[in-house]
C-alpha atoms as a PDB file:
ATOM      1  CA  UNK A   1    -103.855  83.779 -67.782  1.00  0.00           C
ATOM      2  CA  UNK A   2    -104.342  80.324 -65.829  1.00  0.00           C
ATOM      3  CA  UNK A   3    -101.196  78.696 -65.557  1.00  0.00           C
ATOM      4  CA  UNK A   4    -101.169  75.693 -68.488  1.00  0.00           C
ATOM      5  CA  UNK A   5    -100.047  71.891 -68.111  1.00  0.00           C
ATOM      6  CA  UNK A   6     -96.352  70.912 -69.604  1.00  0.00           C
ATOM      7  CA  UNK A   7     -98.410  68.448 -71.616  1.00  0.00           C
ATOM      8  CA  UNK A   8    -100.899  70.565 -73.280  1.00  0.00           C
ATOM      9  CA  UNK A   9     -98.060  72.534 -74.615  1.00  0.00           C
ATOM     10  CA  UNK A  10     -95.824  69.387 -76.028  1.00  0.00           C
ATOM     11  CA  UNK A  11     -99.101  67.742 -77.151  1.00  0.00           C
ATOM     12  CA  UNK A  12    -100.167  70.701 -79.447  1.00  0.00           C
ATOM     13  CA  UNK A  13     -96.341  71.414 -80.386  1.00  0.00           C
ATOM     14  CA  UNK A  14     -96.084  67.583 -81.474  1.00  0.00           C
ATOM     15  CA  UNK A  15     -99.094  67.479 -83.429  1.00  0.00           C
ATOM     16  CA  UNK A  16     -98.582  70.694 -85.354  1.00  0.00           C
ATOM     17  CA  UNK A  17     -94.721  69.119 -86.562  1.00  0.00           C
ATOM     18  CA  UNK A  18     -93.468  71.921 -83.915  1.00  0.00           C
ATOM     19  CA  UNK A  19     -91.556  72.487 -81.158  1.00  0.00           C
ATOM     20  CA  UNK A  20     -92.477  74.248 -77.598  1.00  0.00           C
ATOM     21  CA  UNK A  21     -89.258  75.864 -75.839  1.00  0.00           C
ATOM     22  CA  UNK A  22     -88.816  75.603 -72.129  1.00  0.00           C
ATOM     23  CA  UNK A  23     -86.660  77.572 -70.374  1.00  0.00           C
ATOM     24  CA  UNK A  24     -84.340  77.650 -67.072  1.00  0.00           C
ATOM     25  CA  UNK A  25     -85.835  79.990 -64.267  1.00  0.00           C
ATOM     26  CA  UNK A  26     -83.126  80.383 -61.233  1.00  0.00           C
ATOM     27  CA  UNK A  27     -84.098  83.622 -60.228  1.00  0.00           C
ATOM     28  CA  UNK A  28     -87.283  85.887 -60.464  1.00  0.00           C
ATOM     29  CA  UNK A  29     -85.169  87.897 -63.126  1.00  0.00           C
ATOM     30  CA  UNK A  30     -84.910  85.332 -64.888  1.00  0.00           C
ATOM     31  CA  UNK A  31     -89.123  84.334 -65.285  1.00  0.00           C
ATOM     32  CA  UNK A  32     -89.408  87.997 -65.933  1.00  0.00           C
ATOM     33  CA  UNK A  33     -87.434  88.551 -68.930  1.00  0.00           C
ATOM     34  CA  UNK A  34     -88.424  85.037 -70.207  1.00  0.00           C
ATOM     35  CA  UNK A  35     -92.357  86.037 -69.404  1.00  0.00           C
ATOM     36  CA  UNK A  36     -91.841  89.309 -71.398  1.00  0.00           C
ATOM     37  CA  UNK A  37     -90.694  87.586 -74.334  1.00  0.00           C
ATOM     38  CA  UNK A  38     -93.807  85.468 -74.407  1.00  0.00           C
ATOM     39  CA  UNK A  39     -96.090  88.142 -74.310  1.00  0.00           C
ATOM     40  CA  UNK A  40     -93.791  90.284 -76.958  1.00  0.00           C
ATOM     41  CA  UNK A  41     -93.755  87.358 -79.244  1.00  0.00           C
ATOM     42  CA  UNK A  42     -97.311  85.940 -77.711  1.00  0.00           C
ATOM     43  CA  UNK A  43     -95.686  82.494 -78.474  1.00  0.00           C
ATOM     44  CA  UNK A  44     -96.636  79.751 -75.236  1.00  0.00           C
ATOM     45  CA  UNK A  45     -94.034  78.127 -73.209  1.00  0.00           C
ATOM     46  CA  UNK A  46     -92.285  77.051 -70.418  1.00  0.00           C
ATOM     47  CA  UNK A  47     -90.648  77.739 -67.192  1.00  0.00           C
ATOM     48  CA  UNK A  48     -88.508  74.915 -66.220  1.00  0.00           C
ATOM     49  CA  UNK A  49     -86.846  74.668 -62.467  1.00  0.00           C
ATOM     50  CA  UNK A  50     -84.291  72.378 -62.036  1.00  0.00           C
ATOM     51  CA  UNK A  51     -83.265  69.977 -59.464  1.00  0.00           C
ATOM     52  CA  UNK A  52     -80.191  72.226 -59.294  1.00  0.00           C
ATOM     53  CA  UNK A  53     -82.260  75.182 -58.469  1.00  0.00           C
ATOM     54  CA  UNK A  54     -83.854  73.824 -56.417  1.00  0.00           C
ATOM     55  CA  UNK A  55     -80.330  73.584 -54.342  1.00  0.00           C
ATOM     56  CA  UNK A  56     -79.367  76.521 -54.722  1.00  0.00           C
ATOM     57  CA  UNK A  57     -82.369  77.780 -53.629  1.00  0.00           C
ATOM     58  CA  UNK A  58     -81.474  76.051 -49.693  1.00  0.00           C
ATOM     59  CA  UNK A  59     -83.612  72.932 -51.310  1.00  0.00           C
ATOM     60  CA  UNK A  60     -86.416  74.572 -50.407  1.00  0.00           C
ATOM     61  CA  UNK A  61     -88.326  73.955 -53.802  1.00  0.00           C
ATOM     62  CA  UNK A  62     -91.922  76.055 -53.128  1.00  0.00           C
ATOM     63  CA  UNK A  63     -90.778  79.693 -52.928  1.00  0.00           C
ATOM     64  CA  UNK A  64     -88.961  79.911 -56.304  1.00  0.00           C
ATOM     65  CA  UNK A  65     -91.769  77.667 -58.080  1.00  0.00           C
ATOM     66  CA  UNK A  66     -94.076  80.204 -56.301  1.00  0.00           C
ATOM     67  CA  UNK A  67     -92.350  83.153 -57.659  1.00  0.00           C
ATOM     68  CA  UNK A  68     -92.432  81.497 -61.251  1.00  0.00           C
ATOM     69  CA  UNK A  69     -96.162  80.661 -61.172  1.00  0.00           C
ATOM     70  CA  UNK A  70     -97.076  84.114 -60.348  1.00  0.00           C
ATOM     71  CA  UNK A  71     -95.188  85.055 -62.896  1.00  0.00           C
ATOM     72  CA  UNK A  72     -96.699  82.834 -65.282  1.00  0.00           C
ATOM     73  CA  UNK A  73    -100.372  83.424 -64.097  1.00  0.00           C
ATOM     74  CA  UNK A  74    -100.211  87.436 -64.758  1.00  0.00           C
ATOM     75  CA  UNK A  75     -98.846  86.819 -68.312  1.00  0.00           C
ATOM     76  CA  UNK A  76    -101.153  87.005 -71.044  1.00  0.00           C
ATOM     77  CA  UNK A  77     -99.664  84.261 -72.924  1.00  0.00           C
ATOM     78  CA  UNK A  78    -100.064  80.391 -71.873  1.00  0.00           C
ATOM     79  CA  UNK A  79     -97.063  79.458 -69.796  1.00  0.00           C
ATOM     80  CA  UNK A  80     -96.715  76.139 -68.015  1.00  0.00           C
ATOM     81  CA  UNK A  81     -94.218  74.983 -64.939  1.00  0.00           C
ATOM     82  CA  UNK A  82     -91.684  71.804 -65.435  1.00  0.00           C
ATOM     83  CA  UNK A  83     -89.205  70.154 -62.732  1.00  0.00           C
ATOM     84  CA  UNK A  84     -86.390  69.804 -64.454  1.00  0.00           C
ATOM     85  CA  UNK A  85     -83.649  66.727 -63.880  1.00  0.00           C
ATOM     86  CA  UNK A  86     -85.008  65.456 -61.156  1.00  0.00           C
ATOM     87  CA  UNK A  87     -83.468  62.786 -59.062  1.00  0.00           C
ATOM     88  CA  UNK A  88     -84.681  62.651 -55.686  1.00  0.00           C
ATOM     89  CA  UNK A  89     -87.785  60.948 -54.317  1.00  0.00           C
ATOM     90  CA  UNK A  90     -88.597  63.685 -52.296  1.00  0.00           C
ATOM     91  CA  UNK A  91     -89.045  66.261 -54.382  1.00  0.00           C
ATOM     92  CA  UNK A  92     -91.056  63.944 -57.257  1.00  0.00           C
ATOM     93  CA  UNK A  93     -93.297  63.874 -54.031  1.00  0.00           C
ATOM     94  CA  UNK A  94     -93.877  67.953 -53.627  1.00  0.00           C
ATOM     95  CA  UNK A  95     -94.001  68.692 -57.664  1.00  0.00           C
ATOM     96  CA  UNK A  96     -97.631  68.414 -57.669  1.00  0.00           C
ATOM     97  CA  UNK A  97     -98.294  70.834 -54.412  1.00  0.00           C
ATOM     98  CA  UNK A  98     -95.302  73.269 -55.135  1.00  0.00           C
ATOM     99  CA  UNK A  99     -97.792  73.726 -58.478  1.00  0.00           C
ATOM    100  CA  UNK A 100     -95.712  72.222 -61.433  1.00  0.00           C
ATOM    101  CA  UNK A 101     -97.868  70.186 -63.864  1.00  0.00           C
ATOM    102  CA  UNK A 102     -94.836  68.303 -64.890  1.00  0.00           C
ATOM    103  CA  UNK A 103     -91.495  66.876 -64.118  1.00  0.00           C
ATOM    104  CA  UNK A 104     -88.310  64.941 -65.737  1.00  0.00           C
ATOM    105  CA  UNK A 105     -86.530  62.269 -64.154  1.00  0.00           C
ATOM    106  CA  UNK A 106     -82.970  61.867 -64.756  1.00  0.00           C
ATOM    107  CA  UNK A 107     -81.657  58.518 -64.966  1.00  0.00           C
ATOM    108  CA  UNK A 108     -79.830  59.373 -68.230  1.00  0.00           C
ATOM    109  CA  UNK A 109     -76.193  58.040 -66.229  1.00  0.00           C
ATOM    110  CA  UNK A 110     -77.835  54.873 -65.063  1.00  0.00           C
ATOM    111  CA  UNK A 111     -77.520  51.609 -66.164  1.00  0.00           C
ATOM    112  CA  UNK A 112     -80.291  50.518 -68.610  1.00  0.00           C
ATOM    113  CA  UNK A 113     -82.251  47.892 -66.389  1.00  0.00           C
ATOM    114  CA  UNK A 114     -81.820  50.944 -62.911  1.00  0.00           C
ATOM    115  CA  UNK A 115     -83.025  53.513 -65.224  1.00  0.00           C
ATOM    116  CA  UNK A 116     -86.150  51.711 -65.905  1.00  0.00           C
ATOM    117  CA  UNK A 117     -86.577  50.977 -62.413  1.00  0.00           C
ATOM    118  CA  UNK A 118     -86.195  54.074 -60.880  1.00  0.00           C
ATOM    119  CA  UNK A 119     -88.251  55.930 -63.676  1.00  0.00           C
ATOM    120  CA  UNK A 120     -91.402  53.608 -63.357  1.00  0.00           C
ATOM    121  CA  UNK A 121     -91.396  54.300 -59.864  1.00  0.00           C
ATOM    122  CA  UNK A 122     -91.329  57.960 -60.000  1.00  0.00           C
ATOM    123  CA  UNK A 123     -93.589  57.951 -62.840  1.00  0.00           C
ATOM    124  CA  UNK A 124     -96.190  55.957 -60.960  1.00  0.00           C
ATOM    125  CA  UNK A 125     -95.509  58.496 -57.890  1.00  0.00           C
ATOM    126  CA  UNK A 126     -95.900  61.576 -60.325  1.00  0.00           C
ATOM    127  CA  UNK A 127     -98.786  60.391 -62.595  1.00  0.00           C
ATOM    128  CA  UNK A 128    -100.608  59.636 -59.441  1.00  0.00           C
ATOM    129  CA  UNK A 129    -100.002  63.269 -58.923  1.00  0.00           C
ATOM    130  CA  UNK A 130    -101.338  64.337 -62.012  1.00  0.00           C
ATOM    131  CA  UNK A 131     -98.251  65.192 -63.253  1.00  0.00           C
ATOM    132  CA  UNK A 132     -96.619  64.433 -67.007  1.00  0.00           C
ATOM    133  CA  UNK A 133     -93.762  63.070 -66.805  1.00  0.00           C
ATOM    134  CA  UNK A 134     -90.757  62.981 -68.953  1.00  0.00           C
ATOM    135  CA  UNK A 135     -87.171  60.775 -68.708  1.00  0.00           C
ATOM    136  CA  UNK A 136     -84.091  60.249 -70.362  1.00  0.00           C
ATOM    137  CA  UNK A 137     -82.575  57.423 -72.116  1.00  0.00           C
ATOM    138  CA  UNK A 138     -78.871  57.864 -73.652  1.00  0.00           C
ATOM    139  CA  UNK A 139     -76.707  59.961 -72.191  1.00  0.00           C
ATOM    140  CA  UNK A 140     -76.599  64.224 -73.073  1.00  0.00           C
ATOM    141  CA  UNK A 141     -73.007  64.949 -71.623  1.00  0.00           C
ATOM    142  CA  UNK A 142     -71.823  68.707 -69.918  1.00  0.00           C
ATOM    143  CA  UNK A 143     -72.937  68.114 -66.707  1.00  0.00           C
ATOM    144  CA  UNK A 144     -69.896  68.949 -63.683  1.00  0.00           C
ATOM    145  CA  UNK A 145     -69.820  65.765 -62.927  1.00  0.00           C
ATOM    146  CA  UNK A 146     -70.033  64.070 -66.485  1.00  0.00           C
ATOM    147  CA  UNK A 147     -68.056  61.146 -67.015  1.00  0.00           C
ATOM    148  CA  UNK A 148     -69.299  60.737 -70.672  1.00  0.00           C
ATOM    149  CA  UNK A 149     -69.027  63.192 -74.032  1.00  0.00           C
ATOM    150  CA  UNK A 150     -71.847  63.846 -76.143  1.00  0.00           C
ATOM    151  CA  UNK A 151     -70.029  62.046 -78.694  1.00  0.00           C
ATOM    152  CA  UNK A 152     -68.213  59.154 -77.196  1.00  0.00           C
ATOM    153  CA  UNK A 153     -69.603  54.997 -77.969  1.00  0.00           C
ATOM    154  CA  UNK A 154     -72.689  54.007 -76.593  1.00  0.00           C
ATOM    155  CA  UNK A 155     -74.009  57.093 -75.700  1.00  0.00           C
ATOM    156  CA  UNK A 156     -76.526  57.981 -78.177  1.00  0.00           C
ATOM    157  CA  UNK A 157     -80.041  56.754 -77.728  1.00  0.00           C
ATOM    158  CA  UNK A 158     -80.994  53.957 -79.593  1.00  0.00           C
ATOM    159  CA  UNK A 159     -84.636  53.428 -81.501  1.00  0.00           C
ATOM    160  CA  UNK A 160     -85.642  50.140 -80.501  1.00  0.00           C
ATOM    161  CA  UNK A 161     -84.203  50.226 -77.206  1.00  0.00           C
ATOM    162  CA  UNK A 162     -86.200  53.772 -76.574  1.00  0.00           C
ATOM    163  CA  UNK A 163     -89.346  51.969 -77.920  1.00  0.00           C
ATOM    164  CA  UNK A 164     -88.992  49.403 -74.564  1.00  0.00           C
ATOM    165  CA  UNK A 165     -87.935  51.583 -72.416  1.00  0.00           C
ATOM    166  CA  UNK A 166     -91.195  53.752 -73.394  1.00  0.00           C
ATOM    167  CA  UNK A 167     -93.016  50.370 -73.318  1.00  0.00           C
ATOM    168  CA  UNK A 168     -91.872  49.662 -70.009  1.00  0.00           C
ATOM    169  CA  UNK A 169     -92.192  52.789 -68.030  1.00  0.00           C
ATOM    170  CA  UNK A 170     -94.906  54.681 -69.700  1.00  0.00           C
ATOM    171  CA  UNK A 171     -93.659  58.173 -69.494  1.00  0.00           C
ATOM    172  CA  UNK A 172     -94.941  60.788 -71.437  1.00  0.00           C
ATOM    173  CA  UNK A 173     -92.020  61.911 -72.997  1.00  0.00           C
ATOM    174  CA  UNK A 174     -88.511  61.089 -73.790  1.00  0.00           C
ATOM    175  CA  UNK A 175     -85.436  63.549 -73.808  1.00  0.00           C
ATOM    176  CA  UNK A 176     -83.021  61.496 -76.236  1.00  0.00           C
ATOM    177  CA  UNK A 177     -79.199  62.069 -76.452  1.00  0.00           C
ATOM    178  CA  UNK A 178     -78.451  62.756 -80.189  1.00  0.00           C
ATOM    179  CA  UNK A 179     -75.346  65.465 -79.865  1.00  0.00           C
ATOM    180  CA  UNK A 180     -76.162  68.393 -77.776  1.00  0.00           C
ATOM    181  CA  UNK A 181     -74.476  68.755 -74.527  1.00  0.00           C
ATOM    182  CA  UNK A 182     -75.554  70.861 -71.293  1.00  0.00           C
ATOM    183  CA  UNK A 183     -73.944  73.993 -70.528  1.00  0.00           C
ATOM    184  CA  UNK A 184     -72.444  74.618 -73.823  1.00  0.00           C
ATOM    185  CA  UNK A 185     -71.636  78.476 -73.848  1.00  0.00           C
ATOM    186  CA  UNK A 186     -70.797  78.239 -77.757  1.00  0.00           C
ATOM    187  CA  UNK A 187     -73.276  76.855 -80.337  1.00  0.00           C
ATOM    188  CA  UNK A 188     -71.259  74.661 -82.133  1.00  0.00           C
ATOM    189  CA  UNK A 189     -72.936  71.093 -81.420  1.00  0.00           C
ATOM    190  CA  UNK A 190     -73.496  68.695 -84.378  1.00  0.00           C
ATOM    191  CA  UNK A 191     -76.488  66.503 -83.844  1.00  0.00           C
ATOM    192  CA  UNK A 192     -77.877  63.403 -85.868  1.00  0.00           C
ATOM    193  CA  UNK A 193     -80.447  64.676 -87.791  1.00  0.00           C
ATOM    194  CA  UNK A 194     -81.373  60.993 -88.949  1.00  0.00           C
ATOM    195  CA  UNK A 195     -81.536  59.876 -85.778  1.00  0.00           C
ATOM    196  CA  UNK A 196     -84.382  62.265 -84.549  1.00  0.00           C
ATOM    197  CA  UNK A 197     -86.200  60.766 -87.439  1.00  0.00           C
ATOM    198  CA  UNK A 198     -85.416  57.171 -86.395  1.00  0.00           C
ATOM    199  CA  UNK A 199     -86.549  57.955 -83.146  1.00  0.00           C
ATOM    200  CA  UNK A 200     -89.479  60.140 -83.809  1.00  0.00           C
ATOM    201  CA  UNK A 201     -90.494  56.849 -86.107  1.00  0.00           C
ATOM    202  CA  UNK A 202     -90.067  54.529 -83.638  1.00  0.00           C
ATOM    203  CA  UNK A 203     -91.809  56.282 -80.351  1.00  0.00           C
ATOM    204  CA  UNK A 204     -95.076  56.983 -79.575  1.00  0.00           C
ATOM    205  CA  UNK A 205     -94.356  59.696 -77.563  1.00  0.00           C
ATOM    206  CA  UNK A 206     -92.942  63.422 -78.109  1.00  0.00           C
ATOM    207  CA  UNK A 207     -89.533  63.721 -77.696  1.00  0.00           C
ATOM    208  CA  UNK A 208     -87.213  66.123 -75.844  1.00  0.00           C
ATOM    209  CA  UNK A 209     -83.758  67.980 -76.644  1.00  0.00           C
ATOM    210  CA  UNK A 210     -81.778  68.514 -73.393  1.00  0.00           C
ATOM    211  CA  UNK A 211     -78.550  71.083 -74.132  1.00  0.00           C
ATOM    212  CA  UNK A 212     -80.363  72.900 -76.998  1.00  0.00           C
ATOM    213  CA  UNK A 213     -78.229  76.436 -76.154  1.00  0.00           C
ATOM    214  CA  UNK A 214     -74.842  74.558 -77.811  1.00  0.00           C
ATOM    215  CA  UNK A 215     -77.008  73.926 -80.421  1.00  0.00           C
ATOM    216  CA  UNK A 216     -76.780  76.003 -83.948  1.00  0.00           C
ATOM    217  CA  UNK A 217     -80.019  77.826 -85.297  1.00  0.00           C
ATOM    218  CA  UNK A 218     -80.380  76.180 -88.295  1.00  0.00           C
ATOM    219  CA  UNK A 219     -79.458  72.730 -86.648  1.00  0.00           C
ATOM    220  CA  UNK A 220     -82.187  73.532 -84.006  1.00  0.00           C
ATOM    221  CA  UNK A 221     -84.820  74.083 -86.965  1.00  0.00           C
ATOM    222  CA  UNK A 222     -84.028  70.800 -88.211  1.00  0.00           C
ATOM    223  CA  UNK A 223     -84.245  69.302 -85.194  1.00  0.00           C
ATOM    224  CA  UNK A 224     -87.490  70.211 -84.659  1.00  0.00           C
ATOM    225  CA  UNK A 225     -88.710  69.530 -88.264  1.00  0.00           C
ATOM    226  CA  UNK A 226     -87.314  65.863 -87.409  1.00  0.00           C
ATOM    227  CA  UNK A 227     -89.293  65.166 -84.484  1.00  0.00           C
ATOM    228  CA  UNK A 228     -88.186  67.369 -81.182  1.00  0.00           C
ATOM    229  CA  UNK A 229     -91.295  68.862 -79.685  1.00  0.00           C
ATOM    230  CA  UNK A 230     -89.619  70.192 -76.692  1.00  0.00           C
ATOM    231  CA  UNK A 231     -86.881  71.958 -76.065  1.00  0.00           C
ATOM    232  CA  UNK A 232     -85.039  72.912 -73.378  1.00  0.00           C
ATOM    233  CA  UNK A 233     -82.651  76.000 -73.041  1.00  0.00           C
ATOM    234  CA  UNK A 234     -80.372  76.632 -69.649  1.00  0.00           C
ATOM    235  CA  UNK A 235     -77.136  77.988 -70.418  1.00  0.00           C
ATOM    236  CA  UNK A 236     -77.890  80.481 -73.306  1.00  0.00           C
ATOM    237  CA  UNK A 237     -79.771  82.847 -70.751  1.00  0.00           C
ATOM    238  CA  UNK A 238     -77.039  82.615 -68.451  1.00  0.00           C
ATOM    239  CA  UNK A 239     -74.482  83.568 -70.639  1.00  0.00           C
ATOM    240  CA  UNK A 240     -76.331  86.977 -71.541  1.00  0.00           C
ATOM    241  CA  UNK A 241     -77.345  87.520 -67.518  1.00  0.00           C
ATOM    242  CA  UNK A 242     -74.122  87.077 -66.725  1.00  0.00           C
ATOM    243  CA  UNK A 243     -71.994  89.389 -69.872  1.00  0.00           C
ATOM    244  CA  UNK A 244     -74.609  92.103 -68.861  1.00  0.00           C
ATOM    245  CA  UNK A 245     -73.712  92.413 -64.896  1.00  0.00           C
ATOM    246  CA  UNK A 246     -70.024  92.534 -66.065  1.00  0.00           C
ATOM    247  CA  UNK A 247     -70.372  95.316 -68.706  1.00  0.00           C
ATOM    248  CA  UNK A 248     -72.752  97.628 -66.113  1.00  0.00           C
ATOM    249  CA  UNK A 249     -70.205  96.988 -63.717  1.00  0.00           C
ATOM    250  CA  UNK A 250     -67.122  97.758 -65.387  1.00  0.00           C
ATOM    251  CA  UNK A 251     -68.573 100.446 -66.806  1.00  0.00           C
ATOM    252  CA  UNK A 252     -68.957 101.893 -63.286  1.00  0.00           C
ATOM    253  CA  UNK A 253     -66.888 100.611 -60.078  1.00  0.00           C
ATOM    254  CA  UNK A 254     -68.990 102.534 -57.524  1.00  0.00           C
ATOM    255  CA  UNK A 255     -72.272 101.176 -58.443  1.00  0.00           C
ATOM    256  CA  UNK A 256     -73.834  99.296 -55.864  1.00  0.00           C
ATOM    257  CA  UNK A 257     -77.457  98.929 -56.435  1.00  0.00           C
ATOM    258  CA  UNK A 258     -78.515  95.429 -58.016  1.00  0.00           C
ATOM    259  CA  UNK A 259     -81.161  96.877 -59.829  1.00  0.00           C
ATOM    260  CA  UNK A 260     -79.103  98.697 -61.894  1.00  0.00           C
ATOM    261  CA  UNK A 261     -77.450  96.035 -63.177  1.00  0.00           C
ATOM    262  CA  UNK A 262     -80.195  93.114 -62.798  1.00  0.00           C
ATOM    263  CA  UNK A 263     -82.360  95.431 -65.302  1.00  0.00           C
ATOM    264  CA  UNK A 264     -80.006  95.314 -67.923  1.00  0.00           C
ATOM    265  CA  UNK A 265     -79.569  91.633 -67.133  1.00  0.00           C
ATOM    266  CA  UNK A 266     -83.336  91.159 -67.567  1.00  0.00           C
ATOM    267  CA  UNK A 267     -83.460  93.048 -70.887  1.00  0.00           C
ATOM    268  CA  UNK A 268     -80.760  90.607 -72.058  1.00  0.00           C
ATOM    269  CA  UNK A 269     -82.454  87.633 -71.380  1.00  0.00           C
ATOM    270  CA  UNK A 270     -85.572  88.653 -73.026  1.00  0.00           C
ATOM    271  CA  UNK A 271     -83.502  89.856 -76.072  1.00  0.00           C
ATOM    272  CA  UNK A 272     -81.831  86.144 -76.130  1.00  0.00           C
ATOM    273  CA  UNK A 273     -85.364  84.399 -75.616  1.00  0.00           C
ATOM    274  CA  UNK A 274     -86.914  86.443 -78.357  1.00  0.00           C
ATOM    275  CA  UNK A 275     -84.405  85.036 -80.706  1.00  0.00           C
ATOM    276  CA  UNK A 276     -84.647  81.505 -79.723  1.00  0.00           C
ATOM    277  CA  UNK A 277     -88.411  81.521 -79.500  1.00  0.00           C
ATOM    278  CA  UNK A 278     -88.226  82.854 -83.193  1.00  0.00           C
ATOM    279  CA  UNK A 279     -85.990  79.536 -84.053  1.00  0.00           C
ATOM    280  CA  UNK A 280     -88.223  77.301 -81.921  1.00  0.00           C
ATOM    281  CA  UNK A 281     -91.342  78.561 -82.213  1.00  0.00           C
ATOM    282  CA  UNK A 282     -91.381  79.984 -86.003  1.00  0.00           C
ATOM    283  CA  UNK A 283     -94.966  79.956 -87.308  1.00  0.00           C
ATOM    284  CA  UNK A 284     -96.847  78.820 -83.919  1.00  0.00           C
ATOM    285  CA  UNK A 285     -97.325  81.992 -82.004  1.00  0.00           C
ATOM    286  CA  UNK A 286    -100.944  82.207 -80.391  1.00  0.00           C
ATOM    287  CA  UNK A 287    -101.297  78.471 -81.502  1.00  0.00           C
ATOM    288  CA  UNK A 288    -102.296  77.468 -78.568  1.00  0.00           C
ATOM    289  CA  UNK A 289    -103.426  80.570 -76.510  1.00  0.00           C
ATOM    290  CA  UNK A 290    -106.992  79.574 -75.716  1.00  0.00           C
ATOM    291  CA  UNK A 291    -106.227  77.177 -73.773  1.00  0.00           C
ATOM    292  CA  UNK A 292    -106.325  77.478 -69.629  1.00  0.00           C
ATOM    293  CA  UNK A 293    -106.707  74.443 -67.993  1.00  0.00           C
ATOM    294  CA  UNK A 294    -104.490  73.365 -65.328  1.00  0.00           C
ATOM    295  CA  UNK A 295    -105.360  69.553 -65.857  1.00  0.00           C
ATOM    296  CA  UNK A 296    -102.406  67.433 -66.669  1.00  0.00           C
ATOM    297  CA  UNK A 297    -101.462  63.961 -66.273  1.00  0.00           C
ATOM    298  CA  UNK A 298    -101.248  62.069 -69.824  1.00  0.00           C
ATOM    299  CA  UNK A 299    -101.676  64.765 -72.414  1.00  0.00           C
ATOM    300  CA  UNK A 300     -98.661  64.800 -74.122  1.00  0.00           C
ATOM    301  CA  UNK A 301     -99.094  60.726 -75.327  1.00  0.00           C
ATOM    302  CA  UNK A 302    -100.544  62.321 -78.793  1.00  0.00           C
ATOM    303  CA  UNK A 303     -97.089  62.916 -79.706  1.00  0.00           C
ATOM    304  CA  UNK A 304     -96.174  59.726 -81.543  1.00  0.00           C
ATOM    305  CA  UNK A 305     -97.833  60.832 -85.286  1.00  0.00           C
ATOM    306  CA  UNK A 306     -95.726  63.545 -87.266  1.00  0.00           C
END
């Protein structure tokens, strides 16, 4: 299967009333198990790589988004690669030729008038590309350095002010801070329902929830039946990678080998995708599997009618 665009996936997600998950890649392990899901539940959607990745991957961004696109080309369901939380100039300027079809830049912390700024100019840089490009407005909390709560004043996004900063930048997309948090290892965030619908109401483009593994089942449902088209999960795989390496290897101090315990790791990340893909993704399986183009730029704009 070709690899898809990011906006082919949030465009046909937004105009069904659904929702497209996107998921954290960090290792190869980690685009296996998630690629296995698809083709188990033959529901389409995507590999995100963060900025943070990225790091930890030397900041050498093309072998890990190499590793992922293979991985997404040999699976027979459509899968598409996203740049997640980016922040640096540089790398907006190797998305396209590392192969993503897509990319969010973070200026969530910033300053109203500096987020604008800096988000029109790496949207002009990435739609020049031929990339999609999605941004934040409001602040989603949980990051190390975080000096806000999901929950404090001032933090959630407002309606009209999303509908200028849309206006002004002319992203594709808009992650919006309504209650979820990154890097919540318990799923126990409230969000404002009511907002979603303000916002969905108000924008003309699809709109994104950042923190979604904090975020209760039936909470994420109604999210998505309020107007989230994509959604993006980090910590939730992590947590079951991580419990699974510590069971194997309690359960046997000599072992050594790191396939022993990476397989079981694998098998618990596609158990945990599964079951959010079933949340996300209820009813839309195959939805979209004909399509194969690689194409990208300004698809997901169809977003705004639900």
């Amino acid at each position: 299967m070709t690899l898809v665009s990011t906006g082919e996936l949030v465009a046909a997600a937004a105009a069904r009333g659904g929702g497209v998950a996107a998921f954290n890649v960090i290792t190869l392990e980690h685009a296996e198990a998630i690629a296995h899901a698809a083709e188990i539940s033959q529901t389409p959607l995507i590999f995100q790589i963060s900025q943070n990745a990225v790091s930890f991957h030397g900041g050498k961004v093309v072998p890990i988004a190499a590793a992922a696109g293979a991985v997404a080309r040999l699976a027979d369901v459509p899968i598409a690669l996203h740049l997640d939380h980016v922040t640096e100039d540089g790398l907006v300027a190797e998305a396209a030729e590392a192969g993503f079809s897509s990319l969010m830049y973070d200026g969530g912390p910033l300053p109203y008038r500096e987020n604008v700024e800096r988000t029109s100019r790496a949207r002009s840089a990435a739609q020049a590309a031929g990339l999609w490009v999605e941004a934040e407005l409001g602040y989603v909390g949980g990051k190390p350095d975080a000096p806000r709560g999901a929950h404090e004043p001032g933090v959630r996004t407002d309606p009209d002010e999303a509908r200028r900063f849309v206006d002004e930048t002319g992203v594709d997309a808009l992650a919006v801070a309504v209650g979820s948090s990154h890097a919540m290892t318990s799923r126990s965030a409230v969000l404002d329902i009511p907002l979603i619908e303000r916002l969905r109401a108000r924008l003309s483009v699809p709109l994104v929830l950042h923190g979604s593994s904090g975020v209760p089942a039936e909470t994420l449902r109604a999210a998505v039946a309020a107007g989230i088209s994509k959604v993006n999960i980090g910590t939730a795989l992590n947590v079951a990678m991580t419990g699974a390496v510590r069971r194997v290897l309690a359960g046997d101090p000599r072992l050594v080998d790191p396939r022993t315990y990476l397989a079981k790791a694998r098998d618990e990340i596609t158990a945990t995708v599964l079951d959010l893909l079933s949340v996300v993704s209820a009813g839309t399986a195959g939805s979209t599997g004909s399509t194969g183009s690689t194409g990208s730029g300004n698809s997901g704009n169809s977003g705004g009618s639900r």
